[in-house]
N, C-alpha and C. Protein backbone atom coordinates (compact mmCIF):
# COMPACT_ATOMS: atom_id res chain seq x y z
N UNK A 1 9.09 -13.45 -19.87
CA UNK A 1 8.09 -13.23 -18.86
C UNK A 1 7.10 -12.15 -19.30
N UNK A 2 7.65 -10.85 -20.10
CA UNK A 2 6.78 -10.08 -20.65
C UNK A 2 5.63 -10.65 -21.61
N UNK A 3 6.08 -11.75 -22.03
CA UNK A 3 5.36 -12.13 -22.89
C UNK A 3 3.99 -12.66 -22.42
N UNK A 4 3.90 -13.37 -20.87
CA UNK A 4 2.69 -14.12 -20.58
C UNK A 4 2.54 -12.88 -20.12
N UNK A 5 2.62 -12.15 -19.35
CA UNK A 5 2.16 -10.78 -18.78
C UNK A 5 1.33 -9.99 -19.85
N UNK A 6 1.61 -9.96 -21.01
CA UNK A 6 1.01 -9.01 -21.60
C UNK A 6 -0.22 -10.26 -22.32
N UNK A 7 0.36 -11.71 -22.34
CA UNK A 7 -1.04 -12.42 -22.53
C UNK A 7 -2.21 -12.25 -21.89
N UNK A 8 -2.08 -12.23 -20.18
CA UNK A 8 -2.84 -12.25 -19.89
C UNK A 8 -3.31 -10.79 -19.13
N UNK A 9 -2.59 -10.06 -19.30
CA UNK A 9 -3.16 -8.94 -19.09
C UNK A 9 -3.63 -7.91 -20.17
N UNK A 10 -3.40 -7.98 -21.64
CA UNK A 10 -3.75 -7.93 -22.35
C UNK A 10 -4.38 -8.36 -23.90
N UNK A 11 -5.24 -9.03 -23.84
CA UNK A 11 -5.06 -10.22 -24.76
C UNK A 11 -5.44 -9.46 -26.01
N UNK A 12 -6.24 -8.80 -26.38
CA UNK A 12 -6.27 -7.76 -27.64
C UNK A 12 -5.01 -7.19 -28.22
N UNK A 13 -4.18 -6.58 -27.22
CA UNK A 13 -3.00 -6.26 -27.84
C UNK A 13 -2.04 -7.32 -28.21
N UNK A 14 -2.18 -8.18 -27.34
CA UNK A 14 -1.16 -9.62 -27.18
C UNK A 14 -1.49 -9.82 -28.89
N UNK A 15 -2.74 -10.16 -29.22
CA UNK A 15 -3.26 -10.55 -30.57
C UNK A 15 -2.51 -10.26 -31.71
N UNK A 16 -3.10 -8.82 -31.34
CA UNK A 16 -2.29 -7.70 -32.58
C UNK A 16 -1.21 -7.33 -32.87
N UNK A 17 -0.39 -7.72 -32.02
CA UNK A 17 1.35 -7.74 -32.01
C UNK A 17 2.21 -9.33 -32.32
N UNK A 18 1.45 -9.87 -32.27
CA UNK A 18 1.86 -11.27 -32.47
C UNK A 18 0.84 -12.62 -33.26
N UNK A 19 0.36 -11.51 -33.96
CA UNK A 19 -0.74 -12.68 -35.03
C UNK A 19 0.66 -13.44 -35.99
N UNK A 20 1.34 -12.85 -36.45
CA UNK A 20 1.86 -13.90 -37.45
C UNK A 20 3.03 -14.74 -36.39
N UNK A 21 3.16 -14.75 -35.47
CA UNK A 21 3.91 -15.37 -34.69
C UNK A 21 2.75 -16.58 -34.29
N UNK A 22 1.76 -16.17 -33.87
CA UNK A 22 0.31 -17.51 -33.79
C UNK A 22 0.49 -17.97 -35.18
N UNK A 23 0.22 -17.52 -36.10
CA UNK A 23 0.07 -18.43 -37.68
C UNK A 23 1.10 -19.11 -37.96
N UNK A 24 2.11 -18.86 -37.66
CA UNK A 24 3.37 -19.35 -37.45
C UNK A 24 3.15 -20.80 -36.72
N UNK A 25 3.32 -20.31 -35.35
CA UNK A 25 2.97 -21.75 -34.64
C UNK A 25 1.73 -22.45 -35.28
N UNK A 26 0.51 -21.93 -36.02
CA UNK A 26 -0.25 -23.05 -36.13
C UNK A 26 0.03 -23.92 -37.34
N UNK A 27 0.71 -23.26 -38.16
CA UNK A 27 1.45 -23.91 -39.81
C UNK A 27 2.16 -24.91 -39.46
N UNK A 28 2.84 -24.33 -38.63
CA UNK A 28 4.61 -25.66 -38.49
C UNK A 28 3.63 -26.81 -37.97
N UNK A 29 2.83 -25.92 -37.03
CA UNK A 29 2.20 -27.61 -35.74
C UNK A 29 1.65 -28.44 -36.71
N UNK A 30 1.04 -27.95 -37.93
CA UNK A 30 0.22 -28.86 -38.95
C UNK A 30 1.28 -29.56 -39.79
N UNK A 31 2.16 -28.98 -40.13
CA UNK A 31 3.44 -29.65 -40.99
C UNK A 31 3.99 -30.73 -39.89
N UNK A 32 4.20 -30.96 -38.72
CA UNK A 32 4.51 -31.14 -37.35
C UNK A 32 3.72 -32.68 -37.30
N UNK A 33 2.79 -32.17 -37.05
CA UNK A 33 1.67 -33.16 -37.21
C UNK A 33 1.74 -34.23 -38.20
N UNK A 34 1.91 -33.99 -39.30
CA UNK A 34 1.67 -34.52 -40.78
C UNK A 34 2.72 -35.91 -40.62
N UNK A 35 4.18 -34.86 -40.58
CA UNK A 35 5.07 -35.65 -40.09
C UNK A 35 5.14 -36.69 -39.51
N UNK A 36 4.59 -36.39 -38.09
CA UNK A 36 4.12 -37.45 -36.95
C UNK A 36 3.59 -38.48 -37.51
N UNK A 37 2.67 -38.01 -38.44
CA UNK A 37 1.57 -39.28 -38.59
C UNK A 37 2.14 -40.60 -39.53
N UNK A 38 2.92 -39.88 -40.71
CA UNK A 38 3.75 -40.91 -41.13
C UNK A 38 4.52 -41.56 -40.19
N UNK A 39 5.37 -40.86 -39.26
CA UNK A 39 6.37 -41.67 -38.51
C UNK A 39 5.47 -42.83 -37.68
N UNK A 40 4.42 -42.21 -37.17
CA UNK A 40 3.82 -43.23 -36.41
C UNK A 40 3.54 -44.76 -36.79
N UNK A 41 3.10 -44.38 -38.39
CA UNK A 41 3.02 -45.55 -39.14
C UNK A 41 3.84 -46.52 -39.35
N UNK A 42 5.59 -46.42 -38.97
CA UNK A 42 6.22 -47.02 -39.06
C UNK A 42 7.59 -46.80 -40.08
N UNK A 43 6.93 -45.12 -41.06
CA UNK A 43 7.72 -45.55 -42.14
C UNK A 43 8.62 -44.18 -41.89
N UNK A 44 9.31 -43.67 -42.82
CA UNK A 44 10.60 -42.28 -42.39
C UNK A 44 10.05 -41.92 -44.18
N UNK A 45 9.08 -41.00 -44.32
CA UNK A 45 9.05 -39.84 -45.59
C UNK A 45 9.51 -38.65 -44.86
N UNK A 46 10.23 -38.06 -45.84
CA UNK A 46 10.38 -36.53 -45.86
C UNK A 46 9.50 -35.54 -46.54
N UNK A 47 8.88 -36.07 -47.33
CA UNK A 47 8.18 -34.90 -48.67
C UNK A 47 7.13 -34.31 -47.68
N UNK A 48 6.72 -34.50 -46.30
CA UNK A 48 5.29 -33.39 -46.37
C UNK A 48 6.05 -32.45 -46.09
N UNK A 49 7.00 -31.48 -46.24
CA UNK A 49 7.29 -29.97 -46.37
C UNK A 49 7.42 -29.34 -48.22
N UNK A 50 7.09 -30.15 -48.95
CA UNK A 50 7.42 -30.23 -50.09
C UNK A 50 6.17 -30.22 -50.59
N UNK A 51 4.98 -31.11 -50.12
CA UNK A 51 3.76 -30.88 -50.53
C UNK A 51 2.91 -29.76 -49.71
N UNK A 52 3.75 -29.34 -48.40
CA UNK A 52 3.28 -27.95 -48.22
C UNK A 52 3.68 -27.06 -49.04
N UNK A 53 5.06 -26.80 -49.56
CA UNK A 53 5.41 -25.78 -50.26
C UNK A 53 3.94 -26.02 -51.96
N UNK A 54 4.10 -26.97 -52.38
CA UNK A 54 2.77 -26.86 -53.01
C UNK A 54 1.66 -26.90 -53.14
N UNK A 55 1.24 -26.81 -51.62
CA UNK A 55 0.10 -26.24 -51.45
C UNK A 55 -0.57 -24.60 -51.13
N UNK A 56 1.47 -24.21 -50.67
CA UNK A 56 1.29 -22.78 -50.54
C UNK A 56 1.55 -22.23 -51.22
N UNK A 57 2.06 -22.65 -52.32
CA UNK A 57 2.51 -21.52 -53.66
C UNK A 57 1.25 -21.95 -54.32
N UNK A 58 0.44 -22.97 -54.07
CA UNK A 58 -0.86 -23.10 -55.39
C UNK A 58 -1.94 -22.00 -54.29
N UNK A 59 -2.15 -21.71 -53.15
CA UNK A 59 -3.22 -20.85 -52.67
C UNK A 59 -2.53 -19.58 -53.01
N UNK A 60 -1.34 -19.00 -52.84
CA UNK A 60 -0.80 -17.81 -53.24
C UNK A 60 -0.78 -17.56 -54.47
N UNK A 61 -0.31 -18.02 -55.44
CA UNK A 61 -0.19 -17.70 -57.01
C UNK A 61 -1.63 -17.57 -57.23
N UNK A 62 -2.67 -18.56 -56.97
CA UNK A 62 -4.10 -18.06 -57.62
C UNK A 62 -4.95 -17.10 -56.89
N UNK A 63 -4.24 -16.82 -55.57
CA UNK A 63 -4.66 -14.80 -54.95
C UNK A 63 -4.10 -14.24 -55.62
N UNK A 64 -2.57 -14.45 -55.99
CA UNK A 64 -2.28 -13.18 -56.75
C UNK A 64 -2.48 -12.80 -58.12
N UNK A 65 -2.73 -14.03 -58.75
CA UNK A 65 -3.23 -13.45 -60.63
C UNK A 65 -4.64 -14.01 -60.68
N UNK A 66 -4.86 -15.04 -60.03
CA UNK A 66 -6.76 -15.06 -60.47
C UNK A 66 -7.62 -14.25 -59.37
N UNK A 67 -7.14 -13.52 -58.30
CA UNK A 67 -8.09 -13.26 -57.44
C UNK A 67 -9.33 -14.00 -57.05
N UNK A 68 -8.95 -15.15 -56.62
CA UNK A 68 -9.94 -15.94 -56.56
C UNK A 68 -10.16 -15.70 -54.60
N UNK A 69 -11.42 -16.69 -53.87
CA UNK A 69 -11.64 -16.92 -52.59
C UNK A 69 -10.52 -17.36 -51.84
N UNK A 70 -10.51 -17.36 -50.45
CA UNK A 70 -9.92 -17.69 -50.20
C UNK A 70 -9.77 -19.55 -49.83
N UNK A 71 -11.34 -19.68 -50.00
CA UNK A 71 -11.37 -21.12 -49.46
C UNK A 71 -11.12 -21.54 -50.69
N UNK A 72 -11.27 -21.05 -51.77
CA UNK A 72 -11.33 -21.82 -53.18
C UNK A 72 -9.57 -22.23 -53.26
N UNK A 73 -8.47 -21.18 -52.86
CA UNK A 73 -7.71 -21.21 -52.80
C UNK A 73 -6.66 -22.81 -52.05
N UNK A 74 -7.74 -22.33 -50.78
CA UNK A 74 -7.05 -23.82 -49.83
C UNK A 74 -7.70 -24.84 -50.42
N UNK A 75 -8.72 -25.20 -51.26
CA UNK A 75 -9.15 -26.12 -51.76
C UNK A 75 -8.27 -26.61 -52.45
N UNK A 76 -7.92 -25.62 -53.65
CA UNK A 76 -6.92 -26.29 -54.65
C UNK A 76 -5.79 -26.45 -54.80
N UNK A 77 -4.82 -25.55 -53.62
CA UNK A 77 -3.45 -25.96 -53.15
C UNK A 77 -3.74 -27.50 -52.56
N UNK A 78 -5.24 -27.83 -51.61
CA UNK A 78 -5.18 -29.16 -50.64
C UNK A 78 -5.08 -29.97 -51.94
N UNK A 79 -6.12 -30.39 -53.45
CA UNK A 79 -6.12 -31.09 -53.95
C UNK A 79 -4.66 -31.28 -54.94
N UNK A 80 -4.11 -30.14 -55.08
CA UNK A 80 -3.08 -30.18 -56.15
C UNK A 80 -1.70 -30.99 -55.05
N UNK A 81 -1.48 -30.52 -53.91
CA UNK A 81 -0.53 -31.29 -53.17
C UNK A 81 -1.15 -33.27 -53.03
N UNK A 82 -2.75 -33.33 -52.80
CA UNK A 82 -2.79 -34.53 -52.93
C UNK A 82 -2.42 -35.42 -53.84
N UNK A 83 -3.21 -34.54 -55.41
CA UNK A 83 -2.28 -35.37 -56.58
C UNK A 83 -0.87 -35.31 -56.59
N UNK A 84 -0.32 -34.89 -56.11
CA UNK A 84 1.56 -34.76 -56.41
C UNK A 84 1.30 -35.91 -55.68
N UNK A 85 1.21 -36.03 -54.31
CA UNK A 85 1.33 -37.03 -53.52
C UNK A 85 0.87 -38.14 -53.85
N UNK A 86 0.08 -38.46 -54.56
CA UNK A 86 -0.49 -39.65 -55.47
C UNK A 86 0.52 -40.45 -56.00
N UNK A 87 1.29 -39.11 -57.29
CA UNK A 87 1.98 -39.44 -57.85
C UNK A 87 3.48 -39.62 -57.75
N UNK A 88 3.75 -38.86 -56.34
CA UNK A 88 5.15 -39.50 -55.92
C UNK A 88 5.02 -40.66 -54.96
N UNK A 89 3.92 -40.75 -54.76
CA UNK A 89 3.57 -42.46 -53.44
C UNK A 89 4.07 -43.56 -54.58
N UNK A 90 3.65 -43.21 -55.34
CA UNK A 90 3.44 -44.81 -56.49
C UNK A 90 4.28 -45.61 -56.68
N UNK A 91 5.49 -44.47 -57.75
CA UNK A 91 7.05 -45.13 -57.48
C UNK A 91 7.41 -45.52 -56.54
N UNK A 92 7.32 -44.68 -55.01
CA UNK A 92 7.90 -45.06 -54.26
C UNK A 92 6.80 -46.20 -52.98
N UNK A 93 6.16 -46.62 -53.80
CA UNK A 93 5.11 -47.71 -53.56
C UNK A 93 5.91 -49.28 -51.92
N UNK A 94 6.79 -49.25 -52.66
CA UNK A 94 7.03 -50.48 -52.09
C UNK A 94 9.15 -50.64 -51.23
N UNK A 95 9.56 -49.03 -51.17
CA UNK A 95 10.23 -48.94 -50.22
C UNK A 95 9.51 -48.70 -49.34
N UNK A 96 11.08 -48.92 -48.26
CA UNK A 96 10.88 -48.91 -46.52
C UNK A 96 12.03 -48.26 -46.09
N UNK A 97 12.17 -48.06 -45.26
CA UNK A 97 13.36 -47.67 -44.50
C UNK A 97 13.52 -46.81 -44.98
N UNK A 98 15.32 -46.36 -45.03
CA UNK A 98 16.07 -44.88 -45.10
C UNK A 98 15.90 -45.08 -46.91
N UNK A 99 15.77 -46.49 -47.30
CA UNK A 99 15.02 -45.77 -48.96
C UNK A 99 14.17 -45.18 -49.65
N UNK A 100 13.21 -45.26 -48.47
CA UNK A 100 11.73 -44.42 -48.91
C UNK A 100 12.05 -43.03 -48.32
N UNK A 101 13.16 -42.74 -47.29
CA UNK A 101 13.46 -41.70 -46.72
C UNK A 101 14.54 -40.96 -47.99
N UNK A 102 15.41 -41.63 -48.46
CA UNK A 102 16.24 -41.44 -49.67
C UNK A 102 15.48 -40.69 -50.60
N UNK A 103 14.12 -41.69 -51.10
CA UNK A 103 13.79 -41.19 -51.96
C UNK A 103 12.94 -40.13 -51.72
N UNK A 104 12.33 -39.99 -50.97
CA UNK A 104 11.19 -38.63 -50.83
C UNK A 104 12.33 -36.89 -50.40
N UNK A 105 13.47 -37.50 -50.24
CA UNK A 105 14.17 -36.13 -50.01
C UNK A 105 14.70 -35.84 -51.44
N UNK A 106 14.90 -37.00 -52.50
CA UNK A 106 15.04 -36.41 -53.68
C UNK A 106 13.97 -35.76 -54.34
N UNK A 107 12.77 -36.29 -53.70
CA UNK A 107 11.56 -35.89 -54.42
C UNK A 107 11.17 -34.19 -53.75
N UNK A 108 12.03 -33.49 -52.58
CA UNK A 108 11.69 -32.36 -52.01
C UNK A 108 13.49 -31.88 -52.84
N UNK A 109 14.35 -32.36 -53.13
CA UNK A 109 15.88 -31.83 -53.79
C UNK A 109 14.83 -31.15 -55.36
N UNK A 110 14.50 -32.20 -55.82
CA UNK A 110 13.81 -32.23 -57.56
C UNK A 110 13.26 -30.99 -57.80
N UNK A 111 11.95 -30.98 -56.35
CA UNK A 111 11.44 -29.71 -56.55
C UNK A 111 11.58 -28.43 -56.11
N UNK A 112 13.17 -27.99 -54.80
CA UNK A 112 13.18 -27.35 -54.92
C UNK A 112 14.07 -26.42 -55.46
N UNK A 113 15.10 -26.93 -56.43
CA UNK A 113 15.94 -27.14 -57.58
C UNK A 113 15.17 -27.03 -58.67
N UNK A 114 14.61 -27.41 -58.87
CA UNK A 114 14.20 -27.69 -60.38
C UNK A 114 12.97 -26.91 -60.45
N UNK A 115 11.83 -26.62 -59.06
CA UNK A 115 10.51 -25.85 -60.10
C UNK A 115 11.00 -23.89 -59.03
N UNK A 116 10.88 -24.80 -57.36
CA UNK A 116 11.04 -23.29 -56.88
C UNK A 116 12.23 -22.02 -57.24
N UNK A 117 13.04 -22.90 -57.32
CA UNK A 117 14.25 -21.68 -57.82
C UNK A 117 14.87 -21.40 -59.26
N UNK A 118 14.09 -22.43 -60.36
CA UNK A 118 14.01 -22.02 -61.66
C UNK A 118 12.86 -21.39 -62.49
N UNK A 119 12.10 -21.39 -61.88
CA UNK A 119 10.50 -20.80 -62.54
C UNK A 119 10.26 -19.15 -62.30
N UNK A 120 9.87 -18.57 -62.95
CA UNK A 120 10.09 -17.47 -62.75
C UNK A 120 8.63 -17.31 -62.27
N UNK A 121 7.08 -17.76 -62.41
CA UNK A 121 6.16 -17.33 -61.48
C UNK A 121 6.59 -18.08 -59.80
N UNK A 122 7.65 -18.38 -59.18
CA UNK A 122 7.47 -18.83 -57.85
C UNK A 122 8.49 -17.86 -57.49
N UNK A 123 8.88 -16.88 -58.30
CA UNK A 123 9.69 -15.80 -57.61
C UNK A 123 11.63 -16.32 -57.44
N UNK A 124 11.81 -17.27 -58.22
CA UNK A 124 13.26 -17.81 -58.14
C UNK A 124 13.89 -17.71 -57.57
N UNK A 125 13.30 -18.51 -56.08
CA UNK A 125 14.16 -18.70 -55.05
C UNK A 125 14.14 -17.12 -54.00
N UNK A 126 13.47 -16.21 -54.53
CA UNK A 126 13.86 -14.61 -53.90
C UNK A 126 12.53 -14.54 -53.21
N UNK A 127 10.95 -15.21 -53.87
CA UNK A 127 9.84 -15.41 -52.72
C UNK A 127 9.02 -14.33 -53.74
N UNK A 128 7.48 -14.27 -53.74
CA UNK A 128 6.44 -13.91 -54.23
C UNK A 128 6.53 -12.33 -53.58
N UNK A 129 5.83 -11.24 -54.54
CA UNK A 129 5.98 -10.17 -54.08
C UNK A 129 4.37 -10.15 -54.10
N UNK A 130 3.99 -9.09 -53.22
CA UNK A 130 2.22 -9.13 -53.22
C UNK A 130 2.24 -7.38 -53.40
N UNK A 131 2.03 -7.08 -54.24
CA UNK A 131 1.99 -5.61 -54.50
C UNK A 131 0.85 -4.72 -54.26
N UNK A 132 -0.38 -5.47 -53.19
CA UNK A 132 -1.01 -4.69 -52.47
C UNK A 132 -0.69 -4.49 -50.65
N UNK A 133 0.31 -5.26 -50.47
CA UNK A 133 0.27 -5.80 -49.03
C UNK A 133 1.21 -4.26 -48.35
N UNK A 134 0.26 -4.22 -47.36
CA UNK A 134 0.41 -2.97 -46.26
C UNK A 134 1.17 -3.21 -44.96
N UNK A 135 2.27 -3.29 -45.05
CA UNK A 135 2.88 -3.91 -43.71
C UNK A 135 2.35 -3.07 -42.19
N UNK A 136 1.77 -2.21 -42.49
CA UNK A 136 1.45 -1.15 -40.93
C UNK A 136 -0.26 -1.51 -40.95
N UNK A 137 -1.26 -1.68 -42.20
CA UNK A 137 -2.41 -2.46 -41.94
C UNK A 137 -3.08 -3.80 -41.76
N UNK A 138 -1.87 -4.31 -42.41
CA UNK A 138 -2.07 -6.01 -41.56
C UNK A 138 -2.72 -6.87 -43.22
N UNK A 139 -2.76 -7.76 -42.87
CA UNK A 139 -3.25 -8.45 -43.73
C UNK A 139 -4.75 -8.66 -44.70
N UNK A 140 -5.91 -7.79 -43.04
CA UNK A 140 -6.94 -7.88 -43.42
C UNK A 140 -7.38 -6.42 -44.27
N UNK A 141 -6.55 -4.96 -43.91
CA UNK A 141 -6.88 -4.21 -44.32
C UNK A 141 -5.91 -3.92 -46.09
N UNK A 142 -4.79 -4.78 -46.19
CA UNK A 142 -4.50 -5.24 -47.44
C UNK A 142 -5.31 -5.76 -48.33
N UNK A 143 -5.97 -6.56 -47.85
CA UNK A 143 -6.95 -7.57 -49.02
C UNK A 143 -8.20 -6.71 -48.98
N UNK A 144 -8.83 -6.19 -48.49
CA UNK A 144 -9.84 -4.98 -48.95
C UNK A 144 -9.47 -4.15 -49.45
N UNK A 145 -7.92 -3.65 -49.61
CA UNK A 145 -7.57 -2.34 -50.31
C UNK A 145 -7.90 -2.35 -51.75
N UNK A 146 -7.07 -4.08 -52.02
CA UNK A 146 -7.10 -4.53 -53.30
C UNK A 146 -8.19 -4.96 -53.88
N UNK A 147 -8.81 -5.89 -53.50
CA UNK A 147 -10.40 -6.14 -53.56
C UNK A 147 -10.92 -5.49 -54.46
N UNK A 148 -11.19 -4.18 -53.88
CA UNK A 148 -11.82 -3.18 -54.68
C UNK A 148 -11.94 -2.22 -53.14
N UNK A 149 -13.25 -1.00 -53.73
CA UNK A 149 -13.33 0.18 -52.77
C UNK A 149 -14.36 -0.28 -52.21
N UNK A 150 -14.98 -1.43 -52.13
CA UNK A 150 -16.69 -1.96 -52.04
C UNK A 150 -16.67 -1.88 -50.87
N UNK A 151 -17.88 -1.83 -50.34
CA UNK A 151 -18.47 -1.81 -49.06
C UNK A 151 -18.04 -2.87 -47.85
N UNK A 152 -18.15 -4.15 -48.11
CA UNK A 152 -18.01 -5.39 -47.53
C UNK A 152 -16.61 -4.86 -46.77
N UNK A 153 -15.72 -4.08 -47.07
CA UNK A 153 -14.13 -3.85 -45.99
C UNK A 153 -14.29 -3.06 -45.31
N UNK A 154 -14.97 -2.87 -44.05
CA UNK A 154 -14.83 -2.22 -42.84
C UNK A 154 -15.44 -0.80 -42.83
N UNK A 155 -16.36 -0.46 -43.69
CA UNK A 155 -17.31 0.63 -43.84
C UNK A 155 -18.69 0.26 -43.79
């Protein structure tokens, strides 16, 4: 009950105390979604949590060693998960049922066995460290720290 109370009686603070709890809900709802849309179609895949995970380790890994944009980022996690998806549709071109379901959970077993918890840039299984990130300034005053000292962060 505290919780709508302080929604609507405070919505600035509500914000600032519970942003990654919103990003939260809006990630899953899109993974959520994705889901849906296959099922609707008729068929049972498992892999869109698998082509999220590579879409979020391809926008994270190229913030953390190329410092690149951020849209450039979601660009090329979106296109690099599409080609995977290209290339795991193909084989599995012409199942149905719990075999196309069979197979797309080997295709999320493969990768997260075989690239997330053996590779040593995806952090092996232990998760990416961001060695500018400010847990008491938030996310936005992290990425200006690192950035540089330039003007454009809140001066």
């Amino acid at each position: 009950m505290d919780f709508l109370i302080q929604l609507v009686s405070d919505p600035i603070g509500f914000w600032s105390s519970h942003t990654l709890l919103i990003a939260q809900i809006g990630i899953n709802s899109i993974l959520a979604l994705s889901m849906f849309t296959v099922l609707f179609s008729g068929q049972l895949s498992l892999a869109a949590p698998g082509f999220m995970a590579i879409g979020a380790y391809t926008a994270v890994l190229m913030d953390l060693n190329l410092h690149t944009p951020l849209a450039l980022n979601i660009a090329a996690g979106t296109l690099l998960a599409g080609v995977t998806g290209v290339f795991v549709g193909l084989p599995v071109l012409r199942l149905r049922g719990v075999f196309l379901a069979i197979a797309t959970i080997g295709f999320i077993e493969a990768m997260s066995q075989g690239v997330i918890l053996n590779l040593p840039i995806t952090g092996e299984g232990l998760g990416l460290k961001n060695p500018y990130a400010d847990p008491i300034g938030g996310i936005y005053l992290s990425s200006c720290r690192w950035r540089s000292q330039s003007s454009s962060c809140g001066a």
